[in-house]
C-alpha atoms as a PDB file:
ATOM      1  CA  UNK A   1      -8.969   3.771   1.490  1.00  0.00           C
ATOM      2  CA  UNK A   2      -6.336   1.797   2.355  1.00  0.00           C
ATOM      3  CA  UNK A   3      -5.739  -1.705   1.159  1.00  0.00           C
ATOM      4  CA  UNK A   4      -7.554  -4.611   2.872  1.00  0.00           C
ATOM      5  CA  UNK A   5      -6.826  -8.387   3.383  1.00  0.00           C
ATOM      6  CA  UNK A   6      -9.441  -9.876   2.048  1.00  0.00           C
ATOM      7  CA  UNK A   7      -8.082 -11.489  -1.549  1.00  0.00           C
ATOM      8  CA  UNK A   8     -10.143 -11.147  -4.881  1.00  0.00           C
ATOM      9  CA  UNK A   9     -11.978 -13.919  -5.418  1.00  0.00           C
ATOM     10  CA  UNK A  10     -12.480 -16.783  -8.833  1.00  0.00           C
ATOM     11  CA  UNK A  11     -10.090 -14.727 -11.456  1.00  0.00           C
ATOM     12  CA  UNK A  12      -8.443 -12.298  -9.141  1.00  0.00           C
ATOM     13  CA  UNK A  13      -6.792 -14.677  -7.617  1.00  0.00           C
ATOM     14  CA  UNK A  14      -5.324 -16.389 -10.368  1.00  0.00           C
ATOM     15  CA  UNK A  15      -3.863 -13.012 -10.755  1.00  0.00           C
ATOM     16  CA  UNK A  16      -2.776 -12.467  -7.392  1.00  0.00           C
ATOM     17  CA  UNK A  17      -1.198 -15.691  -7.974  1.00  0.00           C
ATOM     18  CA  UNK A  18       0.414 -14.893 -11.148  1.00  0.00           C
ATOM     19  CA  UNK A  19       1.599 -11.833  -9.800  1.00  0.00           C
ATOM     20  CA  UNK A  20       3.143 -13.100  -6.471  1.00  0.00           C
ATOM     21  CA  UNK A  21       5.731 -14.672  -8.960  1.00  0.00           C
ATOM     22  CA  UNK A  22       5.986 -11.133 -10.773  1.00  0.00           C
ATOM     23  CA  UNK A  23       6.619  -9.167  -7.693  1.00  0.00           C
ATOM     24  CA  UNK A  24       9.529 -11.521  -6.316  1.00  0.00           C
ATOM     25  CA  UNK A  25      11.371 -10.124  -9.502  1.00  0.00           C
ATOM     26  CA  UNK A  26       9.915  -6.725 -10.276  1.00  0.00           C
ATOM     27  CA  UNK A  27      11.753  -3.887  -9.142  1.00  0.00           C
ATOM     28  CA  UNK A  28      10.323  -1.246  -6.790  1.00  0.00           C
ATOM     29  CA  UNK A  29       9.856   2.290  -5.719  1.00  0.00           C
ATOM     30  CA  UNK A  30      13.011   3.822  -4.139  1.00  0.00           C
ATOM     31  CA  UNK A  31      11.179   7.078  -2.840  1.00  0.00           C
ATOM     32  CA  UNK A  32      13.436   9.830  -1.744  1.00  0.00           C
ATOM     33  CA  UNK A  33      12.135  13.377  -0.704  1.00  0.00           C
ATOM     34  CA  UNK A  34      11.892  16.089  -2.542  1.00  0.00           C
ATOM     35  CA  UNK A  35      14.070  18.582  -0.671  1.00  0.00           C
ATOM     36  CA  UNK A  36      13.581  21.103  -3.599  1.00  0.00           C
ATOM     37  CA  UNK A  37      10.415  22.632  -3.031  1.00  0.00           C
ATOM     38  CA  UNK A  38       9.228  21.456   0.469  1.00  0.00           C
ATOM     39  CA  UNK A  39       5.885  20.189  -1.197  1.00  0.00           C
ATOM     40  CA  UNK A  40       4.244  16.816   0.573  1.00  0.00           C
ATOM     41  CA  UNK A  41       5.026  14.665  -1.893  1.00  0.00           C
ATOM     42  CA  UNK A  42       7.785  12.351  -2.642  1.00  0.00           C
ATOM     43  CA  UNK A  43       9.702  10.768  -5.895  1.00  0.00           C
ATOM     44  CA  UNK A  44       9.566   7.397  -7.425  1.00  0.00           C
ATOM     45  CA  UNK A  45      12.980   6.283  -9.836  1.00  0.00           C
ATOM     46  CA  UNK A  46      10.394   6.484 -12.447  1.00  0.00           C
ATOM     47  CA  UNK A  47       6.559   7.478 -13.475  1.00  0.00           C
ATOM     48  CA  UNK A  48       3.982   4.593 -14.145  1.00  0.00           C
ATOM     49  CA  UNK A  49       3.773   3.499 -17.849  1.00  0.00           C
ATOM     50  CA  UNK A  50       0.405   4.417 -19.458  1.00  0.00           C
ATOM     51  CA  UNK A  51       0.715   2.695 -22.461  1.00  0.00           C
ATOM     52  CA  UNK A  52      -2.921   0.593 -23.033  1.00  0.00           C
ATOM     53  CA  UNK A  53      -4.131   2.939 -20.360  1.00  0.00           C
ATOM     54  CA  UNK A  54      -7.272   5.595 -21.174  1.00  0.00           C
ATOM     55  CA  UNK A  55      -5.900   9.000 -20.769  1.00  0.00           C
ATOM     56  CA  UNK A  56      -8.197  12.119 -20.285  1.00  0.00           C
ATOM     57  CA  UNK A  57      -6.549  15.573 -22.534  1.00  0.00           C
ATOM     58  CA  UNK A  58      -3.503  15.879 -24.835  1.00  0.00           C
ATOM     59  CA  UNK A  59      -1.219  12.448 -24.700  1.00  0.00           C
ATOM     60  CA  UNK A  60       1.628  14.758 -25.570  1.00  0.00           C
ATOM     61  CA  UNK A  61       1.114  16.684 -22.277  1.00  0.00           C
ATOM     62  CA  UNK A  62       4.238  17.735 -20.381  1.00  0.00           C
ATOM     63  CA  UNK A  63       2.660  16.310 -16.896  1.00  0.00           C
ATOM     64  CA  UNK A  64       0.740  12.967 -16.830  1.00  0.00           C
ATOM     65  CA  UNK A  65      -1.683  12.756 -13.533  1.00  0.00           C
ATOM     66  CA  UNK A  66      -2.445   8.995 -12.918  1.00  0.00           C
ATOM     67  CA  UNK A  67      -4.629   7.558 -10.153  1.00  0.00           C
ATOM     68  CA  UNK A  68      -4.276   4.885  -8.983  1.00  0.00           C
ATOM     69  CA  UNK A  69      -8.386   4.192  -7.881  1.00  0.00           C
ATOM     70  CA  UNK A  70     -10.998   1.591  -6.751  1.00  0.00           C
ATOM     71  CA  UNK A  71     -14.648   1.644  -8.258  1.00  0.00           C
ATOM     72  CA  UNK A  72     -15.408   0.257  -4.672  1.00  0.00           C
ATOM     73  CA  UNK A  73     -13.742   2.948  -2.845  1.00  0.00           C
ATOM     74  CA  UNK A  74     -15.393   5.668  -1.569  1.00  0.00           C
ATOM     75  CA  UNK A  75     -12.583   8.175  -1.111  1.00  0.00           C
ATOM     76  CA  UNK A  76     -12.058   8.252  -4.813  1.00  0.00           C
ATOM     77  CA  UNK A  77     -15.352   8.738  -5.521  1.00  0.00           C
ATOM     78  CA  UNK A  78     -14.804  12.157  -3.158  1.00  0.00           C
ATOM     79  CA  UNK A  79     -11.666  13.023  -5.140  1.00  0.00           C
ATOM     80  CA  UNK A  80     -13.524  12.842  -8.378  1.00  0.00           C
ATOM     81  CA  UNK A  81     -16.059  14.976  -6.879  1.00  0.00           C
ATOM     82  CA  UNK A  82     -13.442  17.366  -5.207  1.00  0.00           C
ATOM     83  CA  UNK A  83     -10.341  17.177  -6.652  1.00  0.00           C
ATOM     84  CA  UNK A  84     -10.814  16.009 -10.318  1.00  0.00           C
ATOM     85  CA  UNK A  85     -13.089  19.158 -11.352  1.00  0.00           C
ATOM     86  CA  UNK A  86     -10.034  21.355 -10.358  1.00  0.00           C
ATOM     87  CA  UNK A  87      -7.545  19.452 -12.155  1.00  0.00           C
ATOM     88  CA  UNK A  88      -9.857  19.717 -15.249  1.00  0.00           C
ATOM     89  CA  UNK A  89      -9.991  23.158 -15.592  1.00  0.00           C
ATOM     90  CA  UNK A  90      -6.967  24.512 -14.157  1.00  0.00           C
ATOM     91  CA  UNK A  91      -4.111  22.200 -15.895  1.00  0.00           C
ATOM     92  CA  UNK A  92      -6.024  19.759 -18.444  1.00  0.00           C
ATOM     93  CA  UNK A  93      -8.517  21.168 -20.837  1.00  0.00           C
ATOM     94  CA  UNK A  94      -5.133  23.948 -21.599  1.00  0.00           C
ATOM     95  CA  UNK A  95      -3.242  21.127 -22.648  1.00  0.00           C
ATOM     96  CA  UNK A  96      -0.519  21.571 -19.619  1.00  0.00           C
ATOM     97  CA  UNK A  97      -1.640  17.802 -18.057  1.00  0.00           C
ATOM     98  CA  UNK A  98      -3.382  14.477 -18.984  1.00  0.00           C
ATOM     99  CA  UNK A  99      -5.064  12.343 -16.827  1.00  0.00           C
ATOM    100  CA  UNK A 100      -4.724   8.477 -16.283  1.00  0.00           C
ATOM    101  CA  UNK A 101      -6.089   5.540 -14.419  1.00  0.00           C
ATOM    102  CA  UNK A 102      -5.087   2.545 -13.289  1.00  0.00           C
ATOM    103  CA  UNK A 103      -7.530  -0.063 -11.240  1.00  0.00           C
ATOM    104  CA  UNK A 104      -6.932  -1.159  -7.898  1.00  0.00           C
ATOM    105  CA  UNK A 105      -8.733  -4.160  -6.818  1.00  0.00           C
ATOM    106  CA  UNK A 106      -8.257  -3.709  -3.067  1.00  0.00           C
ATOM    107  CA  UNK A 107     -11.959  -5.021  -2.305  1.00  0.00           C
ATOM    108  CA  UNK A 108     -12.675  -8.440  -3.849  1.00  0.00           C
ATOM    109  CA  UNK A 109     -14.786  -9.579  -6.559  1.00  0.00           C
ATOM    110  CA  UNK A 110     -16.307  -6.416  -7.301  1.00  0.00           C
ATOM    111  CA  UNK A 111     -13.606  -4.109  -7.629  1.00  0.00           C
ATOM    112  CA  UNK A 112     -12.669  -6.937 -10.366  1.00  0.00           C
ATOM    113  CA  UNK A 113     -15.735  -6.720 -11.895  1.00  0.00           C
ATOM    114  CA  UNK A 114     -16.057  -2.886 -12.179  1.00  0.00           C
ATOM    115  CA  UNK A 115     -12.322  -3.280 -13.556  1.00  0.00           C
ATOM    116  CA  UNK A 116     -12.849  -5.530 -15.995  1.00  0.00           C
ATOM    117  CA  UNK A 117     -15.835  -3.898 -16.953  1.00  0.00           C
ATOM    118  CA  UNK A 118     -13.635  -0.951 -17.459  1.00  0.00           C
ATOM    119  CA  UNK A 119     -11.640  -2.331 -19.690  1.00  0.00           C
ATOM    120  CA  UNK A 120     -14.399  -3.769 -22.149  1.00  0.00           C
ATOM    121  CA  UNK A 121     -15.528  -0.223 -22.637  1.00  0.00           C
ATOM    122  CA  UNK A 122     -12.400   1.171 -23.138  1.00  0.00           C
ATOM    123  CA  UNK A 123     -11.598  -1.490 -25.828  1.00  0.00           C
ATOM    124  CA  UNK A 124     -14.595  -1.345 -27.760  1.00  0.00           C
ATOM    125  CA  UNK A 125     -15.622   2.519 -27.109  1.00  0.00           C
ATOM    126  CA  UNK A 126     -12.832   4.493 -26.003  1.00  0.00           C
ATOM    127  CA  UNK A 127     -14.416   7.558 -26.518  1.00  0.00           C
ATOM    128  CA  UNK A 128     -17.119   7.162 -23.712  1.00  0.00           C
ATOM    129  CA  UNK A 129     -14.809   5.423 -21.568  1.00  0.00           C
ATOM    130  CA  UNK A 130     -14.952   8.562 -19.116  1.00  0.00           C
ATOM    131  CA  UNK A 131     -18.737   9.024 -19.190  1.00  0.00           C
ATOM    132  CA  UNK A 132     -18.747   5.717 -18.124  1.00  0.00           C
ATOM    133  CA  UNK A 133     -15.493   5.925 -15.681  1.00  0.00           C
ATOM    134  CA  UNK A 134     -18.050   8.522 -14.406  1.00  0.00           C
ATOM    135  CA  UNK A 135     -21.566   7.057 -14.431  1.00  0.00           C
ATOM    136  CA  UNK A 136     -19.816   4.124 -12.485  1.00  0.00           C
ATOM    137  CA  UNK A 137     -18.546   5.780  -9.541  1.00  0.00           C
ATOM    138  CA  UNK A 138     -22.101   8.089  -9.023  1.00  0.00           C
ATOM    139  CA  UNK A 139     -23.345   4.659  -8.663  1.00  0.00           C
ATOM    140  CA  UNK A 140     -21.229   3.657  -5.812  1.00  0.00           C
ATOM    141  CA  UNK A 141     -23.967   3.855  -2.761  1.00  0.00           C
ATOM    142  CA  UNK A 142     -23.212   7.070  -0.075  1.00  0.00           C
ATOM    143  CA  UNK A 143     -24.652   5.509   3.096  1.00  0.00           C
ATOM    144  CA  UNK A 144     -23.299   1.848   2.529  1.00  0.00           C
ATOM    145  CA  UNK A 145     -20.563   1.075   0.162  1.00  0.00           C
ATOM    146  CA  UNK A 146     -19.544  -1.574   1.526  1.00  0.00           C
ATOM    147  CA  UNK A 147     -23.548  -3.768   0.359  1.00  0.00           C
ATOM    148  CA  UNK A 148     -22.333  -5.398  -2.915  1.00  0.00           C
ATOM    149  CA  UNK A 149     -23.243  -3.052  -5.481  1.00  0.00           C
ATOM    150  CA  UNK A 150     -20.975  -3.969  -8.554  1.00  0.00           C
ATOM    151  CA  UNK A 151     -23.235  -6.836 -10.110  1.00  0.00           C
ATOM    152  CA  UNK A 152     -23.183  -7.443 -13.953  1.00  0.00           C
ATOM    153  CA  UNK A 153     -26.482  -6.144 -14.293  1.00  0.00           C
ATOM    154  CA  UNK A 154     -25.649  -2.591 -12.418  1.00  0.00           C
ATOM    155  CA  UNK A 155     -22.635  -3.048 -14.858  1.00  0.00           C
ATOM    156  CA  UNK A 156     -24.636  -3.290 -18.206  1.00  0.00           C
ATOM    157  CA  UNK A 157     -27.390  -0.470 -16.864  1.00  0.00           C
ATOM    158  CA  UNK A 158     -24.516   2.097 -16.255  1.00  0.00           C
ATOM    159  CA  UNK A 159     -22.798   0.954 -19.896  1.00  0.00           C
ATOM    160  CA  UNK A 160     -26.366   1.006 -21.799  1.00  0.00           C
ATOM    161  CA  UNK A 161     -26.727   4.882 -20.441  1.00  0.00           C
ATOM    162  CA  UNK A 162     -23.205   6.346 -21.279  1.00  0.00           C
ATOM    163  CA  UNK A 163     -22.338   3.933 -23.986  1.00  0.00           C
ATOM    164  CA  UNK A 164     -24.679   4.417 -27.510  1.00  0.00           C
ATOM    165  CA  UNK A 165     -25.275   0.939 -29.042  1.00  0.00           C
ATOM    166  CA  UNK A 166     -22.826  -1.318 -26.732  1.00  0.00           C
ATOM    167  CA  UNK A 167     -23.378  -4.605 -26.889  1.00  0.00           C
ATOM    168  CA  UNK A 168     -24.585  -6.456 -23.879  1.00  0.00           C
ATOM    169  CA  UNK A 169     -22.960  -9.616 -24.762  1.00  0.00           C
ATOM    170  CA  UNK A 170     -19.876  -8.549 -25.690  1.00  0.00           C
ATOM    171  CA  UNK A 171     -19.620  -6.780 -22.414  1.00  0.00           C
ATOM    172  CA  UNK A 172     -20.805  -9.843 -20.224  1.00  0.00           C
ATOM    173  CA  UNK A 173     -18.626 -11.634 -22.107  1.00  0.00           C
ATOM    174  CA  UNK A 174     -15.478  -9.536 -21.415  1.00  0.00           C
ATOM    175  CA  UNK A 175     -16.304 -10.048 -17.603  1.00  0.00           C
ATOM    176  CA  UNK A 176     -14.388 -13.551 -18.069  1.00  0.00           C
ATOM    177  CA  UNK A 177     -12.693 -13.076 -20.935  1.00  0.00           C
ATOM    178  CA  UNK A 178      -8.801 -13.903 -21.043  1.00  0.00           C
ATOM    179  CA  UNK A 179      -7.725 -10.577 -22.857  1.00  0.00           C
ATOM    180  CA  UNK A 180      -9.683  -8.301 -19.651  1.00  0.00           C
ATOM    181  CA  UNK A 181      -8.162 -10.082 -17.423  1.00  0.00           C
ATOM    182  CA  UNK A 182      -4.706  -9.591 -19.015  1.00  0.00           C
ATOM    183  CA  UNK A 183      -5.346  -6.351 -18.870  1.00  0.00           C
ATOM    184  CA  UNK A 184      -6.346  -5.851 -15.610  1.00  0.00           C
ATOM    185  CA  UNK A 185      -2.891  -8.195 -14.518  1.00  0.00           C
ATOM    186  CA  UNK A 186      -1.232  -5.193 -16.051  1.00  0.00           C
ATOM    187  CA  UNK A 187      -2.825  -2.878 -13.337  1.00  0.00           C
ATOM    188  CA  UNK A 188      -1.900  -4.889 -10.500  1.00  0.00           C
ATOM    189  CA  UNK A 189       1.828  -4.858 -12.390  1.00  0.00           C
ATOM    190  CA  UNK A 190       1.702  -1.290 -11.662  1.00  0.00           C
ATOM    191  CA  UNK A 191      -0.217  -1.085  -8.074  1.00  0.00           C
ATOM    192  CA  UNK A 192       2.762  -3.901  -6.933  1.00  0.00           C
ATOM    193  CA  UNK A 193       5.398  -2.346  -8.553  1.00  0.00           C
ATOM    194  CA  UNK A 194       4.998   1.243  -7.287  1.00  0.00           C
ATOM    195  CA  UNK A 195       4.142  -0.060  -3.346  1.00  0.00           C
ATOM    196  CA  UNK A 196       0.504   1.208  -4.097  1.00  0.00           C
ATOM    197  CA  UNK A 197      -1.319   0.977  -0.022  1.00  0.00           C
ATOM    198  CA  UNK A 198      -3.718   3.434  -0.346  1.00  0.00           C
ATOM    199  CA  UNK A 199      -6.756   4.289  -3.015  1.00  0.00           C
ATOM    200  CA  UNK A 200      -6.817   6.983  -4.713  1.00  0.00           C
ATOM    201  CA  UNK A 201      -2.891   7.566  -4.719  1.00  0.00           C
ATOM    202  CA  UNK A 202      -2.002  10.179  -7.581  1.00  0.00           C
ATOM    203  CA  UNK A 203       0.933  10.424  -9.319  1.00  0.00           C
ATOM    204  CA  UNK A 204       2.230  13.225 -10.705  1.00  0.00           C
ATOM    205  CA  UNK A 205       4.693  12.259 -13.523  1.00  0.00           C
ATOM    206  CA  UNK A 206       7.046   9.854 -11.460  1.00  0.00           C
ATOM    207  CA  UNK A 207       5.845  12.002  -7.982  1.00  0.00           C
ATOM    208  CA  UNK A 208       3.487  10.194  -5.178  1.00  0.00           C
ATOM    209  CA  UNK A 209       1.577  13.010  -3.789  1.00  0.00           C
ATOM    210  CA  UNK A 210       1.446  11.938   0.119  1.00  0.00           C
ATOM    211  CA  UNK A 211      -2.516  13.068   0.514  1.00  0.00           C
ATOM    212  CA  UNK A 212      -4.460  12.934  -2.469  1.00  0.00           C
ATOM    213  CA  UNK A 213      -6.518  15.781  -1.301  1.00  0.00           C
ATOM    214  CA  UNK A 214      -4.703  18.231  -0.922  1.00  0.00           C
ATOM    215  CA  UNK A 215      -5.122  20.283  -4.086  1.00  0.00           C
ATOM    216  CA  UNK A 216      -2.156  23.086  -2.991  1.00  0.00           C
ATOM    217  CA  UNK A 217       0.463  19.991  -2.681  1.00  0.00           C
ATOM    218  CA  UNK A 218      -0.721  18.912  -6.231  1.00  0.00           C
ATOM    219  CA  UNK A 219      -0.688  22.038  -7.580  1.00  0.00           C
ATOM    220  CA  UNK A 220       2.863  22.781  -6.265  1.00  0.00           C
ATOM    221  CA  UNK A 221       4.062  19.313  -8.073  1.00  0.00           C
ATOM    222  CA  UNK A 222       2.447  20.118 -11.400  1.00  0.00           C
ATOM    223  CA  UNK A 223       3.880  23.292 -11.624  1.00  0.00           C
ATOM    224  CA  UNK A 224       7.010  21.734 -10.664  1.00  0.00           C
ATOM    225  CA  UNK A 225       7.494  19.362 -13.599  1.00  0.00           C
ATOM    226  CA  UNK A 226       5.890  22.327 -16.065  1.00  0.00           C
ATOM    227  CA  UNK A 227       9.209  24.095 -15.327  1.00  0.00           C
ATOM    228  CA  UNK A 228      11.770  20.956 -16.339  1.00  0.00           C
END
């Protein structure tokens, strides 16, 4: 989905703010195309940092994945269906890949809510951060995803069934809480920095794959970077 002009609202846009001063200094993607293989994809000076991010298989992985996704968004709810399964099996539970992701918030208040909600689990129980990575998206609504749907009470329901024992508070309390939102600034860091338009964009190590569906382009990239 591609990005939309409608600004975050309360918090996000102190972030937008604090970012606008950010991107006037940051450095960006120089893309060039990769003329070596002829796959869709094209190269970034660098690959995103996940450091503070919650990767998915072995962190010592030759080939980081990292998408770049919306809770709000349905296309990346169809690449998790689609794309994600195939990933799993065919370069990440051998140990070849790991898998990272970085929020978007490309539609308001909510995508800042289901990112900062996000965060709170994967501070306090990184090891269900994926069930409930998971849980979250199923809950996104097929026939209108655009009703607001990302409330703090879908927030805590989704969090009491994938996360043993959380604690509500806590969690309601990291929806406003100044270290979430710091970490959610870092996101946005990384969606200005590397030119991010479109949700889900996937990276493979520092290569944007041009359509995130296409499994064969993806494929062709991984292997790729398995032979450097």
């Amino acid at each position: 989905m591609s990005r939309t002009n409608t600004p975050p609202k309360s918090r996000a846009l102190v972030i937008i703010t604090a970012l606008a001063v950010i991107i006037a200094v940051a450095w960006f993607v120089i893309a060039q195309s990769n003329s070596n293989n002829g796959a869709d994809f094209v190269r970034a000076e660098e690959a995103p940092s996940i450091e503070g991010q919650p990767v998915y298989g072995d962190p010592s992985a030759q080939v980081t994945i990292v998408e770049f996704g919306d809770y709000k968004c349905p296309s990346c709810k169809a690449w998790g269906e689609s794309v994600w399964p195939k990933l799993l099996e065919d370069y990440i539970e051998s140990g070849q890949a790991n898998f990272s992701y970085v929020n978007v918030l490309f539609h308001g208040e909510e995508s800042l809510l289901g990112a900062l909600a996000s965060e709170s689990v994967w501070q306090s129980n990184p090891e269900q951060f994926w069930a409930f990575h998971k849980k979250l998206f199923d809950e996104q609504p097929g026939a209108d995803h655009d009703s607001e749907w990302i409330t703090e009470a879908k927030l805590l329901e989704v969090a009491e069934a994938t996360v043993p024992g959380i604690d509500p508070n806590q969690l309601a309390g990291d929806l406003s809480s100044t270290e979430m939102i710091a970490r959610v600034e870092t996101d946005m860091t990384l969606v200005d920095s590397f030119d991010i338009r479109l949700t889900p964009t996937v990276m493979i190590n520092n290569i944007i794959i041009s359509s995130p569906f296409d499994y064969e382009a993806i494929k062709t990239a991984i292997e790729h970077e398995l032979k450097q």
